[in-house]
C-alpha atoms as a PDB file:
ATOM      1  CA  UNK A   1      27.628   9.947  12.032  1.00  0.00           C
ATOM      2  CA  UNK A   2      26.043  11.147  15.783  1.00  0.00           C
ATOM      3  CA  UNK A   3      22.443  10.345  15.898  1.00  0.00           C
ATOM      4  CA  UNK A   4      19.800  13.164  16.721  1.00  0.00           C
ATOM      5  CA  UNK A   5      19.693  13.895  20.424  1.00  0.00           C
ATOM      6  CA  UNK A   6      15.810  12.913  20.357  1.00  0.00           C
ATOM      7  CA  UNK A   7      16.590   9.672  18.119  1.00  0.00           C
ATOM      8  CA  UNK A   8      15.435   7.654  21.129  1.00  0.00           C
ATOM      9  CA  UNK A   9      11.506   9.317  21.571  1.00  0.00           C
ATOM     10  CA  UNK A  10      11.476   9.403  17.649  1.00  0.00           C
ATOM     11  CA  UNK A  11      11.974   5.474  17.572  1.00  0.00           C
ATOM     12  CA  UNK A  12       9.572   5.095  20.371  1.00  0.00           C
ATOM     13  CA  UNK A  13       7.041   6.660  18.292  1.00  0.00           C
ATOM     14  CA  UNK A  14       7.163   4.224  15.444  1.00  0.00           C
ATOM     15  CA  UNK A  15       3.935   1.938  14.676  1.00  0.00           C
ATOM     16  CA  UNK A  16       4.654   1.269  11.525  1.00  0.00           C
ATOM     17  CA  UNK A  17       8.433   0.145   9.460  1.00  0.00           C
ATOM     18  CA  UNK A  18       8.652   0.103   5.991  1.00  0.00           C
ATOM     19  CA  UNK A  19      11.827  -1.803   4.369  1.00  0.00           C
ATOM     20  CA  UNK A  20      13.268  -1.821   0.941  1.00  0.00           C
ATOM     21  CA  UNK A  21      14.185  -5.533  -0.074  1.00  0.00           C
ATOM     22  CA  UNK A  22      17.509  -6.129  -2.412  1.00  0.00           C
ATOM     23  CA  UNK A  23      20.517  -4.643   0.015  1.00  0.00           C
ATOM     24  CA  UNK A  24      18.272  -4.552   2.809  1.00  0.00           C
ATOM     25  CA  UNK A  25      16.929  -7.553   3.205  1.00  0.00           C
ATOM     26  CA  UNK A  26      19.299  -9.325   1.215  1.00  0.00           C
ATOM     27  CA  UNK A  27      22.976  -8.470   0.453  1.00  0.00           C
ATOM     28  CA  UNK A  28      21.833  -6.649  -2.883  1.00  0.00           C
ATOM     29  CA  UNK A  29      22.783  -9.793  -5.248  1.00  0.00           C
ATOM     30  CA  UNK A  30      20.543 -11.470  -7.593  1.00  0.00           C
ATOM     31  CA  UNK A  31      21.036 -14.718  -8.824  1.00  0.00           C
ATOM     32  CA  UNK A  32      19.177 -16.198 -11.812  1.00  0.00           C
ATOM     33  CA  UNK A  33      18.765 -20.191 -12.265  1.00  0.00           C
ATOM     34  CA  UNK A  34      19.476 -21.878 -15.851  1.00  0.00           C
ATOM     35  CA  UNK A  35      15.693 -22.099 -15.509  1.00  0.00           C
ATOM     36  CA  UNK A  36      15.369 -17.741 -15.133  1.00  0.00           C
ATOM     37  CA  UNK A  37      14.502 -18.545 -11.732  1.00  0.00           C
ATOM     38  CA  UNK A  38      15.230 -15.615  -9.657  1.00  0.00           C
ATOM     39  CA  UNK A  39      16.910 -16.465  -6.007  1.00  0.00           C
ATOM     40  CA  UNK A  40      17.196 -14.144  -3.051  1.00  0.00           C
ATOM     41  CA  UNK A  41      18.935 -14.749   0.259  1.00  0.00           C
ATOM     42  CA  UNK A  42      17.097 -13.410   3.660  1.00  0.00           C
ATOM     43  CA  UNK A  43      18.474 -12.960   6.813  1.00  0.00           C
ATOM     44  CA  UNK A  44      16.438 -15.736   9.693  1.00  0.00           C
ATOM     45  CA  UNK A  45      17.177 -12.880  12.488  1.00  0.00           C
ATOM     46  CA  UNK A  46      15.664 -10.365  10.117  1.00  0.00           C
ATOM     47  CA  UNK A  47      12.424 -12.441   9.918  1.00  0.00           C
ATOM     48  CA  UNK A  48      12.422 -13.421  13.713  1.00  0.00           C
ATOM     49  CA  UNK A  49      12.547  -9.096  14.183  1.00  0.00           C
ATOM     50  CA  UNK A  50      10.024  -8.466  12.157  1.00  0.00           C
ATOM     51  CA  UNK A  51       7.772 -11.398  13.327  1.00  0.00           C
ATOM     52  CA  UNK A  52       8.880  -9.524  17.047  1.00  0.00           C
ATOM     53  CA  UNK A  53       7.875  -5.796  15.628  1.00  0.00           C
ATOM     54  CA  UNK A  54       4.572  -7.424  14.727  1.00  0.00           C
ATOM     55  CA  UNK A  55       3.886  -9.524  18.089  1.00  0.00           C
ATOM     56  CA  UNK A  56       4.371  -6.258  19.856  1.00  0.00           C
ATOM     57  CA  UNK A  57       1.365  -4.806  17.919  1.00  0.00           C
ATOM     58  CA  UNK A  58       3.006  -2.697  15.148  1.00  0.00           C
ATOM     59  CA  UNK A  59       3.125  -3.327  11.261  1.00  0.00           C
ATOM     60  CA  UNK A  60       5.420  -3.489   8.898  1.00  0.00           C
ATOM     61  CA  UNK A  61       5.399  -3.134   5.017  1.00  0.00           C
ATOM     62  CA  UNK A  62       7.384  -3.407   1.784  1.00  0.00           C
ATOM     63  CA  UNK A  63       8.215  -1.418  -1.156  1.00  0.00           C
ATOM     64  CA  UNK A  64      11.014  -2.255  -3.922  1.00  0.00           C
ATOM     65  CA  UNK A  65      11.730  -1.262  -6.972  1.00  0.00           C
ATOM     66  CA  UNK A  66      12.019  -4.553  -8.366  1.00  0.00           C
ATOM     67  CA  UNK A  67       9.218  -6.882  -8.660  1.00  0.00           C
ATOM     68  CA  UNK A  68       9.877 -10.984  -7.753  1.00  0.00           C
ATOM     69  CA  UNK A  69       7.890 -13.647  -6.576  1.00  0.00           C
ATOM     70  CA  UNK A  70      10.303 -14.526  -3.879  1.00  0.00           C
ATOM     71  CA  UNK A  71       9.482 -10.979  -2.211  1.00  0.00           C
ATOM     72  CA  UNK A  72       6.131 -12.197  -2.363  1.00  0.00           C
ATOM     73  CA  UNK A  73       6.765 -15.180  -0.707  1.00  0.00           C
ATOM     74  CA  UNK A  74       8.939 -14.064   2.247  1.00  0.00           C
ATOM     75  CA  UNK A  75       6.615 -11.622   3.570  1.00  0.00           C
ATOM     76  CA  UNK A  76       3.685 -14.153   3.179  1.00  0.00           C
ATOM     77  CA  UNK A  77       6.033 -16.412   5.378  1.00  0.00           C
ATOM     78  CA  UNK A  78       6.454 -13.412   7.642  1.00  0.00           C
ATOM     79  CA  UNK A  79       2.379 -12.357   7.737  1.00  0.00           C
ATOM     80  CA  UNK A  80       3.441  -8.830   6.003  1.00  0.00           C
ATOM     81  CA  UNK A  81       0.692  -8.125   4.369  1.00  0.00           C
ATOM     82  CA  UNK A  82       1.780  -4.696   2.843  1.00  0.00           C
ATOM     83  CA  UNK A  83       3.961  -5.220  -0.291  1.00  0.00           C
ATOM     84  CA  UNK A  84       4.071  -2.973  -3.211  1.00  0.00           C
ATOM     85  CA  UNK A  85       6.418  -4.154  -5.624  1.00  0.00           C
ATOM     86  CA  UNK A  86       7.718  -2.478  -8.964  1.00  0.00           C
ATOM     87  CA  UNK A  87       7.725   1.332  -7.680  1.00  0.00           C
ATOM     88  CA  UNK A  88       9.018   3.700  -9.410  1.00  0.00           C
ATOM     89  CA  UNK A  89       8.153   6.537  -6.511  1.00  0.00           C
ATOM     90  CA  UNK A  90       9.238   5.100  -2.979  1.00  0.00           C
ATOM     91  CA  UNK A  91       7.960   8.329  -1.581  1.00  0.00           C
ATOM     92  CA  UNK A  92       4.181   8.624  -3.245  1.00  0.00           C
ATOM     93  CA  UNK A  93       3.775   4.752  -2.253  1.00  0.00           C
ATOM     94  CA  UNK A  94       4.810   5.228   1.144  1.00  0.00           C
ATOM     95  CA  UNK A  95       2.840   8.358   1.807  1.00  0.00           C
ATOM     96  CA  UNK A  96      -0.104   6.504   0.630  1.00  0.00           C
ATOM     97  CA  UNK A  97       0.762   3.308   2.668  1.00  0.00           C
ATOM     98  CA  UNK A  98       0.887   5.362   5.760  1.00  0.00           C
ATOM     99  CA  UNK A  99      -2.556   7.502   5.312  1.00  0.00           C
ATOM    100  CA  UNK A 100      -4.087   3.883   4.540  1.00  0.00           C
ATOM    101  CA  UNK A 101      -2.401   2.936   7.717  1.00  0.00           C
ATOM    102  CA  UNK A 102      -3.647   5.769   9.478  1.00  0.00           C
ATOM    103  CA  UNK A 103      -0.859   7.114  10.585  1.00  0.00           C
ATOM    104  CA  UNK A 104       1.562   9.860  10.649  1.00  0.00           C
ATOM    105  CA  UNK A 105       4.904  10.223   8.908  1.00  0.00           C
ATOM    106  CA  UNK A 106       6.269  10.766  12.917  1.00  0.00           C
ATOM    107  CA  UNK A 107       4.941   7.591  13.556  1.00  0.00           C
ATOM    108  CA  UNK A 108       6.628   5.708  10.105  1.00  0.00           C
ATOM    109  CA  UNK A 109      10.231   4.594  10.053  1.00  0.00           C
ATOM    110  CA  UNK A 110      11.951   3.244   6.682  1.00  0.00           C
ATOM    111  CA  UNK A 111      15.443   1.605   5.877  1.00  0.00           C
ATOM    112  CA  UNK A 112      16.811   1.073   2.774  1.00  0.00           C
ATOM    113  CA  UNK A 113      20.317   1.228   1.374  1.00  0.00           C
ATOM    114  CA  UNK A 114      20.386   3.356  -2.230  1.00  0.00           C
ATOM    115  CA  UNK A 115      19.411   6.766  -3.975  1.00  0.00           C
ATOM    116  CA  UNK A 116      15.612   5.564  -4.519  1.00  0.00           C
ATOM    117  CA  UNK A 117      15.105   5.128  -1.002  1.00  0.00           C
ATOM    118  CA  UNK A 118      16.800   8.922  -0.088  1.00  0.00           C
ATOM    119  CA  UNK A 119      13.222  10.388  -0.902  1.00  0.00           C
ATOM    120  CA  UNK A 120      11.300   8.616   2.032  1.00  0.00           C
ATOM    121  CA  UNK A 121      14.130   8.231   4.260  1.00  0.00           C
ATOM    122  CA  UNK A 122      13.984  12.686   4.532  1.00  0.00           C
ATOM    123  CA  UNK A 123      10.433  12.349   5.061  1.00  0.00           C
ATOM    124  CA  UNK A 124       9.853   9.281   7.825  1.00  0.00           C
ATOM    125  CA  UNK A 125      10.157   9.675  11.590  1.00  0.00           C
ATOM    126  CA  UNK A 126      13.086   7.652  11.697  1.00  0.00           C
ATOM    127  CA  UNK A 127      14.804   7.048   8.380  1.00  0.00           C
ATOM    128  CA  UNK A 128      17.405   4.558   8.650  1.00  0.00           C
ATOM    129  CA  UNK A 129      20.282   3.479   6.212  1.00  0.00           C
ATOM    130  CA  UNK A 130      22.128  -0.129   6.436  1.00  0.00           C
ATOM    131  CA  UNK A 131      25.915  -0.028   7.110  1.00  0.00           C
ATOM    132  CA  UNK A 132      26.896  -0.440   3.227  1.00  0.00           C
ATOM    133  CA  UNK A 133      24.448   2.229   1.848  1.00  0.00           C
ATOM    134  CA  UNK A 134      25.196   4.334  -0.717  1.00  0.00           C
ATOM    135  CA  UNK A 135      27.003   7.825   0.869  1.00  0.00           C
ATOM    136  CA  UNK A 136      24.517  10.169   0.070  1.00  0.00           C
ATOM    137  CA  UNK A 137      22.154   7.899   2.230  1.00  0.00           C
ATOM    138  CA  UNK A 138      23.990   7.598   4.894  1.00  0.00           C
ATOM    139  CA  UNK A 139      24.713  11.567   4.935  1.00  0.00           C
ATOM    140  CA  UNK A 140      20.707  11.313   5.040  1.00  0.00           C
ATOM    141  CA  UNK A 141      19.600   8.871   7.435  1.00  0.00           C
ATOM    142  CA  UNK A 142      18.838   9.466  11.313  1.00  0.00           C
ATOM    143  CA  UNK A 143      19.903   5.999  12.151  1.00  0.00           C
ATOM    144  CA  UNK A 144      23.157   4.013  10.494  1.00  0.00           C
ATOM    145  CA  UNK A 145      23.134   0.072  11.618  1.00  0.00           C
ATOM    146  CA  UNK A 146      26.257  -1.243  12.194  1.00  0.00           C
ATOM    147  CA  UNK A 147      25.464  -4.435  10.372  1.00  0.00           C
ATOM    148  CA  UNK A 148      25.668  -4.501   5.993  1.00  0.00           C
ATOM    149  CA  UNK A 149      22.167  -5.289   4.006  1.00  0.00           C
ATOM    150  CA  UNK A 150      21.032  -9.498   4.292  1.00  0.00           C
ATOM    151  CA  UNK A 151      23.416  -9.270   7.338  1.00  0.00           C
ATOM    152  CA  UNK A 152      21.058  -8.618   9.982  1.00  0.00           C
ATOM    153  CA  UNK A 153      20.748  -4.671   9.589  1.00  0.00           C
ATOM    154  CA  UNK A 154      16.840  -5.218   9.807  1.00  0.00           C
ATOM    155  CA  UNK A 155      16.859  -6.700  13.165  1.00  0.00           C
ATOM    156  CA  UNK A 156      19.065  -4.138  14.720  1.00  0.00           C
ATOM    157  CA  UNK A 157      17.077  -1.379  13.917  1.00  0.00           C
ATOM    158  CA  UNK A 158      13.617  -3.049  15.678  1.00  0.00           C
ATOM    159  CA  UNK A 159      16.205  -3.737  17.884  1.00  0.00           C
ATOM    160  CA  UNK A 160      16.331  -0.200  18.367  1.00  0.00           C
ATOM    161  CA  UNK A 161      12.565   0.667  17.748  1.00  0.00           C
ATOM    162  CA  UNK A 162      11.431  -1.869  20.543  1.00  0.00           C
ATOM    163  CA  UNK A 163      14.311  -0.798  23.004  1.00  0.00           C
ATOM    164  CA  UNK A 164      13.417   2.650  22.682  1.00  0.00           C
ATOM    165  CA  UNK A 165       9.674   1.557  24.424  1.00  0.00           C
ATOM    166  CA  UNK A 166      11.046  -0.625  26.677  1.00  0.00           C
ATOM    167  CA  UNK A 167      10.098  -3.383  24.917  1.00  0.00           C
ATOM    168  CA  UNK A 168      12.868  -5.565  23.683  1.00  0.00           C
ATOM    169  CA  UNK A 169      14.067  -6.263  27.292  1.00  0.00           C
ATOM    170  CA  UNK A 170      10.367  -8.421  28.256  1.00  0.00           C
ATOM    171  CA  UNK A 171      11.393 -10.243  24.649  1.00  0.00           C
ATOM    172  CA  UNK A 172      14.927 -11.077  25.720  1.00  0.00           C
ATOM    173  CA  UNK A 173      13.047 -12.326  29.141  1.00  0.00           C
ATOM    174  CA  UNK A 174      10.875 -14.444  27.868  1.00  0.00           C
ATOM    175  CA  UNK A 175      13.514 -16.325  26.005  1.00  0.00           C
ATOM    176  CA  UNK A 176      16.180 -16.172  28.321  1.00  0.00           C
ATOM    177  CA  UNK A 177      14.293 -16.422  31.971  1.00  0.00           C
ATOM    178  CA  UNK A 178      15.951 -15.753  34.969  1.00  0.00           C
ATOM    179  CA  UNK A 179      17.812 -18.803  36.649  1.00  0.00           C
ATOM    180  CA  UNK A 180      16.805 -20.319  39.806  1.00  0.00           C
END
């Protein structure tokens, strides 16, 4: 799918990066322990981007369908401090997320990976889809990652966001400094 010729001033708009959890953060599987213990997998470079995302001054929030206290527990780990859990309407708790935020949709970007996401994707600045979304997302989204759900997909995109502002090349730097 070609992206929008203005995909690159779009993403350099974008303060604030909303993310659906099971097949975007993780692969989409659930496993339950003997105990009804529910586990999740995350992606480490999908935590390191967002921890990045939120070093460089912008925010970044959660909202699932599902509820689970390992959600809960990952984005304390990552400082995300916006989590809504258990929603039914993606698109009425992301609209309210952003006006809380004070922000416009222009400046909002979202990435999920099935039909309940479809609703907010249409409406962000940027609406992204991971690599093994559902069709009718992908038909949807402005931005298609290259990498599957719990595979990284969330890092490439702020990736993208951060490159777009000239901002991922100073994080690269400061890792990677110039040889003598």
């Amino acid at each position: 799918m070609p992206e929008p010729a203005d995909l690159d001033s779009r993403l350099a708009r974008v303060q604030l990066l909303l993310l659906d959890v099971d097949g975007v953060l993780t692969d989409g599987g659930v496993t339950w322990s003997n105990d009804g213990v529910e586990q999740k997998t995350f992606n480490i470079r999908d935590g390191l981007g967002l921890r990045l995302w939120q070093r460089a001054g912008c925010r970044a929030g959660i909202v699932t369908g599902r509820s689970s206290r390992i959600v809960q527990v990952r984005a304390e780990e990552l400082g995300i401090g916006i989590v809504r859990q258990g929603v039914e309407d993606k698109l009425e708790v992301a609209a309210a997320i952003v006006a809380e935020c004070g922000l416009a949709w222009e400046q909002t970007a979202f990435i999920g990976d099935d039909l309940p996401d479809l609703p907010v994707v249409l409406r962000c600045g940027v609406g992204a889809a991971v690599a093994d979304a559902c069709p009718e997302l992908i038909a949807a989204a402005d931005l298609v990652t290259r990498l599957p759900g719990g595979r990284g997909a969330v890092r490439e995109l702020i990736e993208r966001l951060l490159g777009a502002r000239g901002g991922w090349p100073p994080i690269v730097a400061r890792y990677a400094p110039a040889r003598s």
